[in-house]
N, C-alpha and C. Protein backbone atom coordinates (compact mmCIF):
# COMPACT_ATOMS: atom_id res chain seq x y z
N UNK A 1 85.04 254.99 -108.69
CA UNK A 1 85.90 255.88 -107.93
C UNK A 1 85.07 256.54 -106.84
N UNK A 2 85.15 256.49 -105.75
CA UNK A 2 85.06 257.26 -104.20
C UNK A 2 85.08 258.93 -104.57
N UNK A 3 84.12 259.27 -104.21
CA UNK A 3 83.93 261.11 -104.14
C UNK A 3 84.65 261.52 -103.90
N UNK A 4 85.53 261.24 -102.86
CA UNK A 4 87.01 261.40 -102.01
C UNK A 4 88.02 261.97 -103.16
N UNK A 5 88.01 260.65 -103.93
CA UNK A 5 89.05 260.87 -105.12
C UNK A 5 88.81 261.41 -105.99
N UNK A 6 87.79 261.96 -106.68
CA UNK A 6 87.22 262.81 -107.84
C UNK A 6 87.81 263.79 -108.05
N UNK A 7 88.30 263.75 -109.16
CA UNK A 7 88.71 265.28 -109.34
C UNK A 7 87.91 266.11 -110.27
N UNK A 8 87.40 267.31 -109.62
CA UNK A 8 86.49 267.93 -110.05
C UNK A 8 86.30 269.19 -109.69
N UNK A 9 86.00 269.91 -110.33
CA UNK A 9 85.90 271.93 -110.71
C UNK A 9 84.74 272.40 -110.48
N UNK A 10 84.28 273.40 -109.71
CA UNK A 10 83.03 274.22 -109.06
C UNK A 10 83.01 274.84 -110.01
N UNK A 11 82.01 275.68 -110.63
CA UNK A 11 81.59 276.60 -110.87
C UNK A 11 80.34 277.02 -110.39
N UNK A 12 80.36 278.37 -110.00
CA UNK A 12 79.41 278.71 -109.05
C UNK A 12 79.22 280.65 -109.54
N UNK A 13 77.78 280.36 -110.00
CA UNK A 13 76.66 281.30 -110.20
C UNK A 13 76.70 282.46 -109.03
N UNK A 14 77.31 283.76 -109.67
CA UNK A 14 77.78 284.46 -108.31
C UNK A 14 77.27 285.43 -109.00
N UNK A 15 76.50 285.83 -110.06
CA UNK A 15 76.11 287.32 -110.89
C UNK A 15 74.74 288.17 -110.96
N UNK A 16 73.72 287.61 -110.20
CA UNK A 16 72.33 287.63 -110.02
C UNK A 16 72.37 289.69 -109.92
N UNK A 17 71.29 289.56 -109.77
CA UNK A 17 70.92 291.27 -109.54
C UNK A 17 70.42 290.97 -107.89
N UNK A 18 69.98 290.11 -107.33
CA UNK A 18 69.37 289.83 -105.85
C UNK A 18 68.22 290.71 -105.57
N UNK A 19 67.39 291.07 -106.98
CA UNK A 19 66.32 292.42 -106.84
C UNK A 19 65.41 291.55 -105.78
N UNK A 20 65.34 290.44 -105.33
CA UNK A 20 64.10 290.40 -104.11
C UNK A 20 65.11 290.70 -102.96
N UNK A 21 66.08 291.40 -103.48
CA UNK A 21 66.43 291.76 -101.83
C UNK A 21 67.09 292.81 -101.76
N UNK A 22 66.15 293.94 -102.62
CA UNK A 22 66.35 295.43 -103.17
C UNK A 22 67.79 295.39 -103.62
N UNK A 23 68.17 294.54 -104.32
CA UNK A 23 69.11 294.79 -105.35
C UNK A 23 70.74 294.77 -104.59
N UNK A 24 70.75 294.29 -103.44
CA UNK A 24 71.77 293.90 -103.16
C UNK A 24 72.92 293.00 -103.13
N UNK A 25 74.09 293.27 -103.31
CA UNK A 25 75.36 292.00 -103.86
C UNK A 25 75.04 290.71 -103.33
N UNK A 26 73.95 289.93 -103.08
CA UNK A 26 74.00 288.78 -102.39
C UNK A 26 75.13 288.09 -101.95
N UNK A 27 75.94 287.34 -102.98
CA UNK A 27 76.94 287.13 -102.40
C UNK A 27 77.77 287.51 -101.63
N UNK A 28 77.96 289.15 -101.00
CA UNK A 28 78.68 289.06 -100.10
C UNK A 28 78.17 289.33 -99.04
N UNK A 29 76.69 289.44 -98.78
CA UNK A 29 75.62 288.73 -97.65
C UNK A 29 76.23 288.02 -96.26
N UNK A 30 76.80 288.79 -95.29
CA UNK A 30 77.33 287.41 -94.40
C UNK A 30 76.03 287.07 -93.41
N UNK A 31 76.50 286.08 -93.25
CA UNK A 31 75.48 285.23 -93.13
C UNK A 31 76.42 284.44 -92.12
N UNK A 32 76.41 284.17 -90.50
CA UNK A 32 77.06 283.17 -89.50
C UNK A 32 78.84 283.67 -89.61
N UNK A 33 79.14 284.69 -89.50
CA UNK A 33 80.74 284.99 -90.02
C UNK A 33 81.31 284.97 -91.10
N UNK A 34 80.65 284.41 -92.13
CA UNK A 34 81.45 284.57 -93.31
C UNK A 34 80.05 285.37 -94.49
N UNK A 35 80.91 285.21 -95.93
CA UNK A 35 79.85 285.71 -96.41
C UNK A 35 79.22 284.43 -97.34
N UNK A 36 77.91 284.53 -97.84
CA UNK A 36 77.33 283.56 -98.69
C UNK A 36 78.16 283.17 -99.74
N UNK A 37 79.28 283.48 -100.26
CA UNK A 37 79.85 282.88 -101.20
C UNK A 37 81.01 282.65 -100.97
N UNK A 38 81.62 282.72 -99.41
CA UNK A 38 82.54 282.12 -98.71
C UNK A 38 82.18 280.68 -98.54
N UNK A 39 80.87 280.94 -97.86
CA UNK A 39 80.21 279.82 -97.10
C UNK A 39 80.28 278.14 -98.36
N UNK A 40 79.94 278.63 -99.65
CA UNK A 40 79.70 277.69 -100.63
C UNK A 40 80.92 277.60 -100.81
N UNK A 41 81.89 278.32 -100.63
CA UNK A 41 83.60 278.08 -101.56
C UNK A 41 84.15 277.06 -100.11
N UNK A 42 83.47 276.92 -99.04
CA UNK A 42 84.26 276.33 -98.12
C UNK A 42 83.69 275.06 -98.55
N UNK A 43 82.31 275.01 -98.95
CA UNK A 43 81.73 273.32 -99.50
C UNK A 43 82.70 272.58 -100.67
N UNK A 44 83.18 273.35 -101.46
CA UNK A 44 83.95 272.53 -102.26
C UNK A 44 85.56 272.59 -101.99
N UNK A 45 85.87 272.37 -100.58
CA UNK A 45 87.26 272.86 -100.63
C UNK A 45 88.22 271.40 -101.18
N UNK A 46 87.33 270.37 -101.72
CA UNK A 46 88.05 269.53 -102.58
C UNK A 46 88.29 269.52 -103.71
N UNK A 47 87.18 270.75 -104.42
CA UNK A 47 88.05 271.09 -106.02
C UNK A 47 89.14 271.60 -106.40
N UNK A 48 89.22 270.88 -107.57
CA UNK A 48 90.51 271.10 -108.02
C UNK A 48 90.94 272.54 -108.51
N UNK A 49 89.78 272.98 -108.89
CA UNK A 49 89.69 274.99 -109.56
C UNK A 49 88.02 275.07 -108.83
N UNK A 50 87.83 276.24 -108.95
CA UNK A 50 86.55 276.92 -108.61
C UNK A 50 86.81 278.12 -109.56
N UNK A 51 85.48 278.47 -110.31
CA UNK A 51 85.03 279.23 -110.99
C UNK A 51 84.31 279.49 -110.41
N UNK A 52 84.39 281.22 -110.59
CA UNK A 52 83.29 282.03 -109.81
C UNK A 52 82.90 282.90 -110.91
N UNK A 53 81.11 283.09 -111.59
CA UNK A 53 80.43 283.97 -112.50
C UNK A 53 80.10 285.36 -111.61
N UNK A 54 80.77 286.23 -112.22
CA UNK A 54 79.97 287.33 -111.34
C UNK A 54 81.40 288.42 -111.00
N UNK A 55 80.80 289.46 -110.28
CA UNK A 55 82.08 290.81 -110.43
C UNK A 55 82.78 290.03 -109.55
N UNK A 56 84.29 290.54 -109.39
CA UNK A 56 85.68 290.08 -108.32
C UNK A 56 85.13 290.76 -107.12
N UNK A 57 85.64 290.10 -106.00
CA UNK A 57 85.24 290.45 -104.79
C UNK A 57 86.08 289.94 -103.99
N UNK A 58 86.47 290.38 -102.27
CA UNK A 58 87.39 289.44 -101.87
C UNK A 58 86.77 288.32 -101.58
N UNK A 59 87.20 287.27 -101.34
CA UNK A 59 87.05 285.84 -100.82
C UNK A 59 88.60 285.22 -100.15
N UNK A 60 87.60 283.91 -99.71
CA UNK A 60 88.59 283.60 -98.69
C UNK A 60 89.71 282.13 -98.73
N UNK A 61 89.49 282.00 -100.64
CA UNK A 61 90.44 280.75 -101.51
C UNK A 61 90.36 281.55 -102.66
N UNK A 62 91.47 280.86 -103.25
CA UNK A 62 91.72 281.34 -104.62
C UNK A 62 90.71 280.91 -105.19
N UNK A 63 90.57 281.51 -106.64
CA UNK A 63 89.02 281.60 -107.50
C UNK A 63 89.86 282.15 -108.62
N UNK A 64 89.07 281.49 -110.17
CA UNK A 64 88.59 282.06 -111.42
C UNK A 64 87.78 282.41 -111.42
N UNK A 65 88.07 284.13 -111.70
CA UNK A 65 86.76 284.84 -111.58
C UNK A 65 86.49 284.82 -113.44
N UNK A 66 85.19 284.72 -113.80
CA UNK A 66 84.77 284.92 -114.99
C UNK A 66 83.46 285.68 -115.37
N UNK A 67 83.02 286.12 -116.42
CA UNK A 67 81.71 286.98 -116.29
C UNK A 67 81.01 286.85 -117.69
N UNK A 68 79.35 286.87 -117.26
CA UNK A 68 78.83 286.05 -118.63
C UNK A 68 78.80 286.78 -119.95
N UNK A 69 78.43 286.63 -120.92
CA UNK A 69 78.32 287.38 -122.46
C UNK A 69 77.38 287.27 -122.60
N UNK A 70 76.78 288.31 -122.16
CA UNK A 70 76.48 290.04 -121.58
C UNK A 70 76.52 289.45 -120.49
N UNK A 71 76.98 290.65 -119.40
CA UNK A 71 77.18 291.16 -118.25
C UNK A 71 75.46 291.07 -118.25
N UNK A 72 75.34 290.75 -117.10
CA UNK A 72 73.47 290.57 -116.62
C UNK A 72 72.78 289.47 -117.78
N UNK A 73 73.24 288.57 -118.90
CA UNK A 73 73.07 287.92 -119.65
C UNK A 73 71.89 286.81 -118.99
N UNK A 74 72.02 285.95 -117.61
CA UNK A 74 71.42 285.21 -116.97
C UNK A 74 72.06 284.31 -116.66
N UNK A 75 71.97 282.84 -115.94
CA UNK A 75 72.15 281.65 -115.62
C UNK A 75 73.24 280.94 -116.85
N UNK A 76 72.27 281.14 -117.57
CA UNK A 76 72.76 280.22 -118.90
C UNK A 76 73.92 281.10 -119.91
N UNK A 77 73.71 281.72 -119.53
CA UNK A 77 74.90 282.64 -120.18
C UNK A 77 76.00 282.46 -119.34
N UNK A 78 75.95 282.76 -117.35
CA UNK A 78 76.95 282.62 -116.87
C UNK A 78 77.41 281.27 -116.36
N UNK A 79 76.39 280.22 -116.72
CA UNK A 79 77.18 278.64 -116.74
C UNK A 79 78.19 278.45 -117.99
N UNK A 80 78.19 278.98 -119.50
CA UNK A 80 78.74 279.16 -120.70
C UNK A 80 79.89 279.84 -120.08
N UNK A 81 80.00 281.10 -119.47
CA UNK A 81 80.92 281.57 -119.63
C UNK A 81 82.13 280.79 -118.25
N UNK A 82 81.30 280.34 -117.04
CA UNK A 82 82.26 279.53 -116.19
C UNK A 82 82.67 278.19 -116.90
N UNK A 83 82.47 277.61 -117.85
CA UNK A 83 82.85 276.19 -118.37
C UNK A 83 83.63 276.32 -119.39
N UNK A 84 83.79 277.71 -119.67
CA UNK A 84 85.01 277.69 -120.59
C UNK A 84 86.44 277.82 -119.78
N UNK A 85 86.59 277.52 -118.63
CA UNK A 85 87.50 277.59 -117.35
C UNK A 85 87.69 276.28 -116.99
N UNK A 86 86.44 275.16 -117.19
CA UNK A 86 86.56 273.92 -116.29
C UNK A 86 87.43 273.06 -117.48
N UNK A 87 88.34 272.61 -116.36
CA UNK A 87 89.15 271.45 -116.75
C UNK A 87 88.82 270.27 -116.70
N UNK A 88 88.72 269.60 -115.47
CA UNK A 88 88.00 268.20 -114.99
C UNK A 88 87.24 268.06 -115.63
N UNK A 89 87.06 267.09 -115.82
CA UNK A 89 85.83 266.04 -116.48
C UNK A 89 84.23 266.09 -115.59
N UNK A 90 84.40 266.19 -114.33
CA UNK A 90 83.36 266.76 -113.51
C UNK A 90 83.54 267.90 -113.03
N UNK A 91 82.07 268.28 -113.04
CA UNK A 91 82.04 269.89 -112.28
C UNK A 91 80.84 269.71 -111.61
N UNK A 92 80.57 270.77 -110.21
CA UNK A 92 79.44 270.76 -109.48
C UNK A 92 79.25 272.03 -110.14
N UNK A 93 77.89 272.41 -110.24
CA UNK A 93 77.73 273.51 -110.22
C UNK A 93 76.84 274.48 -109.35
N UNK A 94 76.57 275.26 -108.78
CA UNK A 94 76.11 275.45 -107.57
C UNK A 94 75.92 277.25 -107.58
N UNK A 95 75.01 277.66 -106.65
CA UNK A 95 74.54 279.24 -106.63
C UNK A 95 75.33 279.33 -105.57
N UNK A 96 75.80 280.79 -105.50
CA UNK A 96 76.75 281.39 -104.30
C UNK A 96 75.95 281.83 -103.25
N UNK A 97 74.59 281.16 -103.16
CA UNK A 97 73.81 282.18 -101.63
C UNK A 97 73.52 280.40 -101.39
N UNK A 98 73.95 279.56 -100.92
CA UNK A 98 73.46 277.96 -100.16
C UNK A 98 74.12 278.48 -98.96
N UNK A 99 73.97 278.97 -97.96
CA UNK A 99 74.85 278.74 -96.69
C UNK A 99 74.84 277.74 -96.13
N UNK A 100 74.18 276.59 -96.22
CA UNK A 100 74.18 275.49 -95.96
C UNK A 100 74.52 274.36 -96.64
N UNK A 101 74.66 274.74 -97.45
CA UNK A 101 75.88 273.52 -98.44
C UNK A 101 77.04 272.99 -97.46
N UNK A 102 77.04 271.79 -97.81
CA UNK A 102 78.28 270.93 -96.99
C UNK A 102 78.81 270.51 -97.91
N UNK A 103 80.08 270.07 -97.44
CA UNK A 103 81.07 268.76 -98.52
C UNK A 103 80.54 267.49 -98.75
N UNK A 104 79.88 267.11 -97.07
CA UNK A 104 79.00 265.88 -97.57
C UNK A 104 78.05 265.98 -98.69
N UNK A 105 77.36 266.88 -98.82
CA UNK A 105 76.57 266.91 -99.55
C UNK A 105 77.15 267.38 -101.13
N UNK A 106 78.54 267.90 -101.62
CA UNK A 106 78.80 267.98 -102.60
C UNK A 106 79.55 266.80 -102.50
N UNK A 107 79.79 265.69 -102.21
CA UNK A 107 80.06 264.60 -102.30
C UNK A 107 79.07 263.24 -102.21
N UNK A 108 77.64 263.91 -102.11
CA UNK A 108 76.61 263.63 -102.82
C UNK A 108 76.18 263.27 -103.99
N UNK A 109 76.26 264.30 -104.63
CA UNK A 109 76.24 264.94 -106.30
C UNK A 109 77.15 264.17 -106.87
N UNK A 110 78.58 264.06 -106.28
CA UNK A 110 79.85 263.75 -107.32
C UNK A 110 79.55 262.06 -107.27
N UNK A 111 78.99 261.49 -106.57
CA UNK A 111 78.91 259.93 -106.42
C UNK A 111 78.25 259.59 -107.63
N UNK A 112 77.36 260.21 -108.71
CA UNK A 112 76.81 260.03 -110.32
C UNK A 112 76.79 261.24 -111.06
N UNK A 113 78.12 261.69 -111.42
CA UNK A 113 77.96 262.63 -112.47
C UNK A 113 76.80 262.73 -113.20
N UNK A 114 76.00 263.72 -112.83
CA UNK A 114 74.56 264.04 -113.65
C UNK A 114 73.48 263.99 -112.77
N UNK A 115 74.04 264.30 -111.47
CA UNK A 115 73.31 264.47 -110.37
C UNK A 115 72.90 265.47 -109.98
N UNK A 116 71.45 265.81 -109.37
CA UNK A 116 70.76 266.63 -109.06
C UNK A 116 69.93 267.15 -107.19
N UNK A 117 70.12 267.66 -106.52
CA UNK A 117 69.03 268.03 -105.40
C UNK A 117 67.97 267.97 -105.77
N UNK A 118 66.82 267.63 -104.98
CA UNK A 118 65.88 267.83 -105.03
C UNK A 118 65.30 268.38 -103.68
N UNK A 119 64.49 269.57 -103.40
CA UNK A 119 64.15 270.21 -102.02
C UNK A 119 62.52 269.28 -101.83
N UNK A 120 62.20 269.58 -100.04
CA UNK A 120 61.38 268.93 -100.01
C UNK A 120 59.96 268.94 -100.34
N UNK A 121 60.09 269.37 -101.20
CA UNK A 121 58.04 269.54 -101.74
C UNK A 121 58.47 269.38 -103.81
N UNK A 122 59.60 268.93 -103.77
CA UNK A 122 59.94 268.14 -105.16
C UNK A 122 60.39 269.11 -106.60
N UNK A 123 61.18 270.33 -106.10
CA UNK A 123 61.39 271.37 -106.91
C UNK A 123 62.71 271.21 -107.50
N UNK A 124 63.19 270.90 -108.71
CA UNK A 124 64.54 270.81 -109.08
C UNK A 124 65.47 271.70 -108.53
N UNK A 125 66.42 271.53 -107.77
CA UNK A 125 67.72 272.34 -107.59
C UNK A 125 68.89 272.61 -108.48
N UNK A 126 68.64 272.94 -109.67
CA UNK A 126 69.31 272.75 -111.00
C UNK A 126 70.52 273.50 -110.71
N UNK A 127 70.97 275.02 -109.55
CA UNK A 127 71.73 275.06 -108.80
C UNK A 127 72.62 274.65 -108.13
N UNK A 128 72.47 273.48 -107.88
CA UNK A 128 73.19 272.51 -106.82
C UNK A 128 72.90 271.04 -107.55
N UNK A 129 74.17 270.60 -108.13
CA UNK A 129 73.75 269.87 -108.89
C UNK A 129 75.48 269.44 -109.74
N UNK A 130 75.33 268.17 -109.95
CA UNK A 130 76.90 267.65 -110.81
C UNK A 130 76.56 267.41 -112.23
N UNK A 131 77.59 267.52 -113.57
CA UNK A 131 77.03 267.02 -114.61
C UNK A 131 78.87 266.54 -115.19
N UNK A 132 78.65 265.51 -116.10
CA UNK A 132 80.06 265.19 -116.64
C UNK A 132 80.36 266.75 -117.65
N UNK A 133 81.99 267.46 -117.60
CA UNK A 133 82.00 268.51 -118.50
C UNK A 133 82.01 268.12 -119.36
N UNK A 134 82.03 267.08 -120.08
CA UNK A 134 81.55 266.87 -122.17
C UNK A 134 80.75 266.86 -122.60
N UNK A 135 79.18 266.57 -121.37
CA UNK A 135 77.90 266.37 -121.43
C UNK A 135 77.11 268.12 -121.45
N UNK A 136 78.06 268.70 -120.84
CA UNK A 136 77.75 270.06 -120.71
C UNK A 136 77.89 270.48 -122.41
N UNK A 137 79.01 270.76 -122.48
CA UNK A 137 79.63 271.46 -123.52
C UNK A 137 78.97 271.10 -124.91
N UNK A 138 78.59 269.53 -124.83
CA UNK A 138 77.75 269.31 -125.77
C UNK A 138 76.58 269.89 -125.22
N UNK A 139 75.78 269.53 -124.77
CA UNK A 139 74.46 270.78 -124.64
C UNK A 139 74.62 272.02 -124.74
N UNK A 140 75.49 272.71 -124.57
CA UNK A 140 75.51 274.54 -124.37
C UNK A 140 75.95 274.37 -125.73
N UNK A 141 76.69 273.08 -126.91
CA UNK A 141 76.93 273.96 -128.17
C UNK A 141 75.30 274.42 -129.01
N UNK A 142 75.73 275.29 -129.74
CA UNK A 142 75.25 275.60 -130.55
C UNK A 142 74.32 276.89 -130.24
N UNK A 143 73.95 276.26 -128.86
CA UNK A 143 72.46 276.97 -127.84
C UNK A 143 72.93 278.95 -127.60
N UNK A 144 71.63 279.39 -128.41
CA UNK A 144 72.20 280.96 -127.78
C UNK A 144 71.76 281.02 -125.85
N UNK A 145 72.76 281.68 -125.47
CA UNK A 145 73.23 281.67 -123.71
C UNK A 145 72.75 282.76 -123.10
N UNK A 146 72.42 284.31 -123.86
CA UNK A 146 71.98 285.33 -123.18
C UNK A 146 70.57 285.21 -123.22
N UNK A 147 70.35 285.21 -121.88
CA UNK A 147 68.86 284.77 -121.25
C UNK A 147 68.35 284.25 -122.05
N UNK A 148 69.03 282.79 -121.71
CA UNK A 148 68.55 281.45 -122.13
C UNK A 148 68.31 280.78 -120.78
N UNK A 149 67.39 280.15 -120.68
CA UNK A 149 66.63 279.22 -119.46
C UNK A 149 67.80 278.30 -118.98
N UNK A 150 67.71 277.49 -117.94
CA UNK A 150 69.19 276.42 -117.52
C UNK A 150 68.11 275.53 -118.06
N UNK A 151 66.69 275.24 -117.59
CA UNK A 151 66.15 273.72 -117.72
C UNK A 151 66.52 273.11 -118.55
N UNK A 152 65.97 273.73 -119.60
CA UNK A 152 65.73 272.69 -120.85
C UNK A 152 67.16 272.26 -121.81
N UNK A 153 68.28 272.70 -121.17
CA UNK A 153 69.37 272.56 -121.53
C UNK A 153 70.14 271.37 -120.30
N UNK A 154 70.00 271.91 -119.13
CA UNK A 154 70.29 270.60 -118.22
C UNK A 154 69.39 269.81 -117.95
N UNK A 155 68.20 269.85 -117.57
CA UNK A 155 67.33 268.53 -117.39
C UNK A 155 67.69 267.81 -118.28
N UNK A 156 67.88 267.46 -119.73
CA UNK A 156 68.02 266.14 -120.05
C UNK A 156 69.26 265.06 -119.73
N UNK A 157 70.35 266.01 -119.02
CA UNK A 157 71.51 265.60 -118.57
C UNK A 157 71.47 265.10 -117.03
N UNK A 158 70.34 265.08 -116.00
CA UNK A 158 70.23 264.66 -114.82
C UNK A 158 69.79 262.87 -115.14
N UNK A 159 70.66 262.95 -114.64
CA UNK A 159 70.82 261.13 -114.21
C UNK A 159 70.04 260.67 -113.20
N UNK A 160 70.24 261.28 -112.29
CA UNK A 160 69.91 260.53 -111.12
C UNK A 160 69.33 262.09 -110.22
N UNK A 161 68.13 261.88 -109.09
CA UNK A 161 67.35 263.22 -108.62
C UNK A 161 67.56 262.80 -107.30
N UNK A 162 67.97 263.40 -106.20
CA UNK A 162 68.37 263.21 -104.86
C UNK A 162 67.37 264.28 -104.20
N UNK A 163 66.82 263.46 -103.11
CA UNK A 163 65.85 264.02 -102.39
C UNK A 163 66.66 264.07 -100.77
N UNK A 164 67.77 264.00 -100.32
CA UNK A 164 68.07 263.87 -99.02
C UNK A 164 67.15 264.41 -97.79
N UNK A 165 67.00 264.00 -96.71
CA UNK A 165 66.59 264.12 -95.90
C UNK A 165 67.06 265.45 -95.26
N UNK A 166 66.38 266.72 -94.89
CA UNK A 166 66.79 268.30 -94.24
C UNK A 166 67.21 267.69 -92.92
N UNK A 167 68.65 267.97 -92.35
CA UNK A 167 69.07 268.06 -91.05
C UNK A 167 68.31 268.24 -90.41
N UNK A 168 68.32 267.89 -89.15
CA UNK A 168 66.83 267.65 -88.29
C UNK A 168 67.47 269.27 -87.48
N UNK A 169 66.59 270.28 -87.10
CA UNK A 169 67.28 271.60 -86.62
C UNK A 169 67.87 272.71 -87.36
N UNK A 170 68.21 271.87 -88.73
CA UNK A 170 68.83 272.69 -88.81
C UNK A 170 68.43 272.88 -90.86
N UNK A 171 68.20 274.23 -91.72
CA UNK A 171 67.84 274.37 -93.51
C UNK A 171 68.71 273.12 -93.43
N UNK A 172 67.99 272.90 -94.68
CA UNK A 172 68.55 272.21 -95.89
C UNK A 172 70.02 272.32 -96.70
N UNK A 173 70.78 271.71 -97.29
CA UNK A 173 71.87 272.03 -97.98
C UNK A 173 71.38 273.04 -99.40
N UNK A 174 70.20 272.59 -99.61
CA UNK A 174 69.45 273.52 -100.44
C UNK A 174 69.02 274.95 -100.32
N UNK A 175 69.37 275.35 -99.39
CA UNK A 175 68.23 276.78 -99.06
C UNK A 175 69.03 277.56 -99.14
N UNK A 176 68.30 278.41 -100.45
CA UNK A 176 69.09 279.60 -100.55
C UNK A 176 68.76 280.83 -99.65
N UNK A 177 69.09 281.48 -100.27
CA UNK A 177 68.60 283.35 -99.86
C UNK A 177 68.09 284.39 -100.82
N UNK A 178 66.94 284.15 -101.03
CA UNK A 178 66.71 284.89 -102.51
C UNK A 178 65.67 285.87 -101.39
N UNK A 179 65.16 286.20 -100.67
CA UNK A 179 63.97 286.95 -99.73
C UNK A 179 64.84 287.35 -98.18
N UNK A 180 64.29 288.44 -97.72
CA UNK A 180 64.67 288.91 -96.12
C UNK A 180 64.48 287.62 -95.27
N UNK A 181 63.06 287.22 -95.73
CA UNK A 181 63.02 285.85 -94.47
C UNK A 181 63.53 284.37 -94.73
N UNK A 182 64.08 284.59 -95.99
CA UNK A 182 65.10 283.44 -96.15
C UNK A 182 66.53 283.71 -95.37
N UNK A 183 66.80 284.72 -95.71
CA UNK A 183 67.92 285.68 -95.01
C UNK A 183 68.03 285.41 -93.40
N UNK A 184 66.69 286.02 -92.93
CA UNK A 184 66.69 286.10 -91.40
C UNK A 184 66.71 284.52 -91.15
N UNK A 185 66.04 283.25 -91.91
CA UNK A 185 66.14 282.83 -91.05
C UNK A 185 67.65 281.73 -91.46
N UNK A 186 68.47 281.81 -92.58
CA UNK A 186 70.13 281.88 -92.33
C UNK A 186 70.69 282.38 -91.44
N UNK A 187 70.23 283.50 -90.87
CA UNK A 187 71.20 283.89 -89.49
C UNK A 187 70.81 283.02 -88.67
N UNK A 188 69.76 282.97 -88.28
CA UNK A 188 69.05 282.38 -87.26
C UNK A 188 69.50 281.18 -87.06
N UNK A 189 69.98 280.70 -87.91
CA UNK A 189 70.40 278.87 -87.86
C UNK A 189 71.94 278.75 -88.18
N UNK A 190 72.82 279.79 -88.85
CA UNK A 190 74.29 279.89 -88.96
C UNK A 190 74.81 279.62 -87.39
């Protein structure tokens, strides 16, 4: 089946504290006119649901908002608590600060369920990244979720590791905003 046709559910990591960037809501960060977790909700505007981890906020598509067990719990707590939402059989799952995420590129991921980014000096993007939802659910059973690590629970589920080539001019589909000069230089290129 063609990426095109996939039907498949976001969930997207929206609950961080953003303390390298004195503790501010990252996600609603704008960043080129919209905000950082606009910007990622416009990359998947082919899912079928989007789950969003993290407090309600406005945005600019409908969203399941959900929140992890504990509130500030971590990653792995708030991937647990967005997959009890996903329907589809695939899900991307993805951080709400990529301003550079495209559709091409989440139609990347969806071409081998169990797909992964890779940035260019070879760092897992476990962030940005597809896995089948049965493959999930079996890994997260059993596993305690409050600040529990993502690796060692998804790495054994990556299939396939994608290194794409960075737009020539212009970040990566990878680059987040976790620092000011990650920040500055998202404006700079929005």
């Amino acid at each position: 089946m063609a990426p095109d046709d996939l039907a498949y559910d976001a969930v997207v990591l929206a609950g961080g504290g953003g303390r390298r960037l004195g503790g501010v809501d990252k996600p609603g960060i704008v960043v080129g006119g919209g905000t950082l977790l606009d910007r990622v909700l416009a990359a998947v505007a082919g899912a079928s649901a989007v789950v969003v981890v993290g407090p309600e906020r406005p945005v600019v598509r409908p969203v399941r908002w959900a929140r992890e067990d504990p509130v500030g719990g971590g990653p792995l707590a708030a991937l647990a608590a967005g997959l009890s939402h996903v329907e589809a059989s695939v899900l991307v799952l993805l951080a709400a600060d990529l301003p550079f995420l495209d559709p091409a590129t989440v139609g990347l991921l969806l071409e081998v369920p169990g797909t992964m980014l890779v940035d260019e000096i070879g760092r897992d993007q476990l962030l940005c990244a597809s896995f089948a939802t049965a493959d999930l659910r079996r890994a997260l059973d059993g596993v305690p979720v409050a600040n529990g690590r993502l690796a060692p629970v998804l790495l054994p589920l990556v299939l396939r590791r994608v290194a794409p080539p960075a737009p020539s001019g212009r970040p990566a589909p990878w680059s987040d905003c976790d620092t000011e000069d990650d920040l500055r230089r998202a404006r700079e290129n929005a």
